[in-house]
Protein backbone atom coordinates (compact mmCIF):
# COMPACT_ATOMS: atom_id res chain seq x y z
CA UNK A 1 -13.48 -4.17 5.93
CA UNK A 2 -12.16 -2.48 3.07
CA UNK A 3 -10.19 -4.19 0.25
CA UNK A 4 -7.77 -2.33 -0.87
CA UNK A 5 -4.80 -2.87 -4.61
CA UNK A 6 -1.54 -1.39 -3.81
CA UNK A 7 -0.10 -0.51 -6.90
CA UNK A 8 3.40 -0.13 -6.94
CA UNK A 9 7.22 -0.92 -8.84
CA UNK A 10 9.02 -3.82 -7.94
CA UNK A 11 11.77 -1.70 -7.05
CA UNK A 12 9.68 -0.03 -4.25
CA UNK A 13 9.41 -3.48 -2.73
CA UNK A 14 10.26 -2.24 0.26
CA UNK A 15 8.46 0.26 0.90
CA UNK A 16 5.39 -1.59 -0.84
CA UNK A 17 5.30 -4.16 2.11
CA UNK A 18 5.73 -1.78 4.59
CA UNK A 19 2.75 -0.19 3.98
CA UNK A 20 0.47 -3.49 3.24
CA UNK A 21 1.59 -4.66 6.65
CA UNK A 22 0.42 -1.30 8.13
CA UNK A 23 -3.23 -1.35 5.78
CA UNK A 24 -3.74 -4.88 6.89
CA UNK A 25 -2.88 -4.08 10.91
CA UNK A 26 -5.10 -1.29 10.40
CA UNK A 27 -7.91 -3.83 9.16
CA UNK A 28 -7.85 -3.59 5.53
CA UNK A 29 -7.91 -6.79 2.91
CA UNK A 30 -4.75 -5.75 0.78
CA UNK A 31 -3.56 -7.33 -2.28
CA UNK A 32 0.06 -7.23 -3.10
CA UNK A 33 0.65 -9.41 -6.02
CA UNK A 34 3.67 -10.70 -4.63
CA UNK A 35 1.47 -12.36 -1.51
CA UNK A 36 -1.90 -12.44 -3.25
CA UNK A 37 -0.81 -13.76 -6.72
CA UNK A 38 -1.77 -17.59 -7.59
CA UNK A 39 1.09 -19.81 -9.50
CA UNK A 40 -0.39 -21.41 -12.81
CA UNK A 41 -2.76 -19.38 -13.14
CA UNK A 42 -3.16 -16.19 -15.59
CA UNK A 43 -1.54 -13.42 -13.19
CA UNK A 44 -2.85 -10.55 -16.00
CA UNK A 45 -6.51 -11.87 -14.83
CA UNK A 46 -5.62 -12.09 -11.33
CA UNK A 47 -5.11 -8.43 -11.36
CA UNK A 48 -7.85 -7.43 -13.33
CA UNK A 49 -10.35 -9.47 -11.14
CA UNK A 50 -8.43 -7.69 -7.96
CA UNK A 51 -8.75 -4.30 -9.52
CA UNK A 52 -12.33 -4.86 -10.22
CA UNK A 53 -13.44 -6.05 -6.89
CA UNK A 54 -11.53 -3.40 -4.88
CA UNK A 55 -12.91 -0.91 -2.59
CA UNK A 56 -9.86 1.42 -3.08
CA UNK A 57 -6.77 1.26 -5.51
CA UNK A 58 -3.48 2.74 -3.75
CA UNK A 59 -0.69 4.02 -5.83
CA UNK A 60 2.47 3.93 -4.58
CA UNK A 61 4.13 7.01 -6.62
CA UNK A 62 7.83 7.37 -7.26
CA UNK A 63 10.30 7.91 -10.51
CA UNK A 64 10.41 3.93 -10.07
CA UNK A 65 6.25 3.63 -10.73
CA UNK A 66 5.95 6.30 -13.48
CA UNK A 67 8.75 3.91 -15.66
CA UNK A 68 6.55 0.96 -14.99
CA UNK A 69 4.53 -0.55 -17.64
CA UNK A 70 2.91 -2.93 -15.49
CA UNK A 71 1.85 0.39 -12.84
CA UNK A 72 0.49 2.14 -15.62
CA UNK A 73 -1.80 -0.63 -17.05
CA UNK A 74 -2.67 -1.00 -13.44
CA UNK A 75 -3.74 2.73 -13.09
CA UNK A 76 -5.38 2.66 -16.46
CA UNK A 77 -7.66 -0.53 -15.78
CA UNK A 78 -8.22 1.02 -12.12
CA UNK A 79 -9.50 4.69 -13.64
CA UNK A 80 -11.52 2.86 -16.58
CA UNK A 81 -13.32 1.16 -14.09
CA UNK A 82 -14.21 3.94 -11.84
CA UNK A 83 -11.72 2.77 -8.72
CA UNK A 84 -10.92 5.68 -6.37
CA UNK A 85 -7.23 6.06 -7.00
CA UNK A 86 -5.23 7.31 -3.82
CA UNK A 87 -1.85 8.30 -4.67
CA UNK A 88 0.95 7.78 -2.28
CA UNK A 89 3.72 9.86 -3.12
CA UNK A 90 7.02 7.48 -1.91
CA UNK A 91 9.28 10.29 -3.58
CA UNK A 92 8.78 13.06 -5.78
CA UNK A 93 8.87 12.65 -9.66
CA UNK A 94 7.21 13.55 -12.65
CA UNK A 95 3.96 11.75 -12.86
CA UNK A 96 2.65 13.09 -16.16
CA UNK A 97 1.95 9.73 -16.73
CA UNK A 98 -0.75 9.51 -14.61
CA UNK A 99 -2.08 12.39 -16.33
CA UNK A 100 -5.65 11.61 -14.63
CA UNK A 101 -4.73 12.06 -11.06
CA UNK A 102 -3.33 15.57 -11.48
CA UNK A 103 -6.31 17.11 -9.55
CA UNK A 104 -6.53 14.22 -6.89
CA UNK A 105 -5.17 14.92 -3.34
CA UNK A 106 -2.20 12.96 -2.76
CA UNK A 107 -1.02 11.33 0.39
CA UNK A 108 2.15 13.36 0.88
CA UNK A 109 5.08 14.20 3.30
CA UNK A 110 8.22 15.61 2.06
CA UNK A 111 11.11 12.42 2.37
CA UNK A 112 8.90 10.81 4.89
CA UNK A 113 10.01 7.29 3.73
CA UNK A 114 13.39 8.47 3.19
CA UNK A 115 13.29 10.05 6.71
CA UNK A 116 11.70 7.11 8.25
CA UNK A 117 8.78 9.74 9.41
CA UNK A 118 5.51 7.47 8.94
CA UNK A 119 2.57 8.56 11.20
CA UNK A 120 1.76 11.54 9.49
CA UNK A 121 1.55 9.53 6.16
CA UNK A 122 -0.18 6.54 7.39
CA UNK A 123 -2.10 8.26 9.40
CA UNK A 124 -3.43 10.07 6.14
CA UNK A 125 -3.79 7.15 4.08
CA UNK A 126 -5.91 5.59 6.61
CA UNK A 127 -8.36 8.21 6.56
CA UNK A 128 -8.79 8.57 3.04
CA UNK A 129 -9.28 4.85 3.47
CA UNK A 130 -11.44 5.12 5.79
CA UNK A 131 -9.73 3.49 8.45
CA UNK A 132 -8.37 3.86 11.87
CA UNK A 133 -5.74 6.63 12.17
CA UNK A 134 -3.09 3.80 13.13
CA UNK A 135 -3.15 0.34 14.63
CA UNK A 136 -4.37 -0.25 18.01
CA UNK A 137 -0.44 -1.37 18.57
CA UNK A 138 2.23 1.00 17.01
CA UNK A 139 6.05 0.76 17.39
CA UNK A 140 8.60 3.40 16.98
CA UNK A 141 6.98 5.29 13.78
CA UNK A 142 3.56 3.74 13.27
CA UNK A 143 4.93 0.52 12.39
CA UNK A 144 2.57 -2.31 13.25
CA UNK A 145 3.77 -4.38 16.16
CA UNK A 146 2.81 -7.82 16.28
CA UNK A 147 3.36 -10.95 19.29
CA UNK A 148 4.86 -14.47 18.70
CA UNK A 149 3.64 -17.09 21.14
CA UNK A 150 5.56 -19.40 22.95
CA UNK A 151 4.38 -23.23 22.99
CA UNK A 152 2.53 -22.61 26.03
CA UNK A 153 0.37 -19.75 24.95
CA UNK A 154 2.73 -17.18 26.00
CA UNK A 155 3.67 -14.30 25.01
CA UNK A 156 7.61 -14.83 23.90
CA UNK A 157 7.96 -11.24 21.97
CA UNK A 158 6.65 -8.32 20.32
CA UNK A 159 8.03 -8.09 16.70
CA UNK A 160 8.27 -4.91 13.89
CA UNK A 161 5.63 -6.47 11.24
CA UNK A 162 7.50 -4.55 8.77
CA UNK A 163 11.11 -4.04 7.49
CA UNK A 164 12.69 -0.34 8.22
């Protein structure tokens, strides 16, 4: 399974749990610092020790990402330490900042988040993951589907994992 650091702004939220809920129905161990982060404890080394021990660093690129502090000591620590660095463009920007990834293919799609057009860019990121294409269950768009059960066992629905 491959572990994966998705590196993005808090004000891509969104977006940022949309695709760890596709990377982890797609079988990847993803750390989001919201979910993965532990209280009392020094977050700065939580991320460093997640960075470190990461297969693959994702970076979720927008205008909102390239203003972050906190992404670019993220990016730094991740190409110091040799991570390969996948960049997810969310929406286009000027990512001089990132000066390091200029050459690196990006996982792009013209407003696909905007547009709500997803397999095409998931489908991507998977295989530069090296992952399955998309999960073995897919709603409208790629999004991950997942079931509730009832008290009984059964199956009482079939949810969106993620928030579009």
């Amino acid at each position: 399974m491959s572990s994966v650091f998705l590196s993005y702004s808090t004000k891509d939220q969104e977006a940022a749990r949309f695709i760890a809920s596709h990377l982890a129905a797609s079988g990847a161990d993803v750390f989001i610092d919201f979910a993965k982060l532990r209280a009392g404890k020094d977050f700065t080394e939580q991320l460093r020790q997640q960075i470190e021990t990461c297969d693959y660093f994702v970076l979720v690129l927008s205008p909102n990402s390239a203003k972050s502090k906190w992404v670019k000591a993220e990016v730094d620590y991740a190409h110091e330490k040799g991570k390969v660095i996948v960049p997810l463009v969310l929406e286009d920007g000027n990512f001089e900042v990132f000066w390091y990834i200029n050459r690196v293919e990006r996982v792009h799609e013209n407003d696909w988040w905007k547009n709500k057009k997803f397999e095409f860019v998931l489908g991507k990121l998977n295989s530069a993951l090296g992952l399955v294409s998309l999960p073995p269950e897919s709603g409208e768009n790629g999004c991950p589907l997942y079931s509730t059960k009832g008290s009984r066992g059964h199956e009482t629905e079939t949810k969106l994992r993620c928030s579009v």
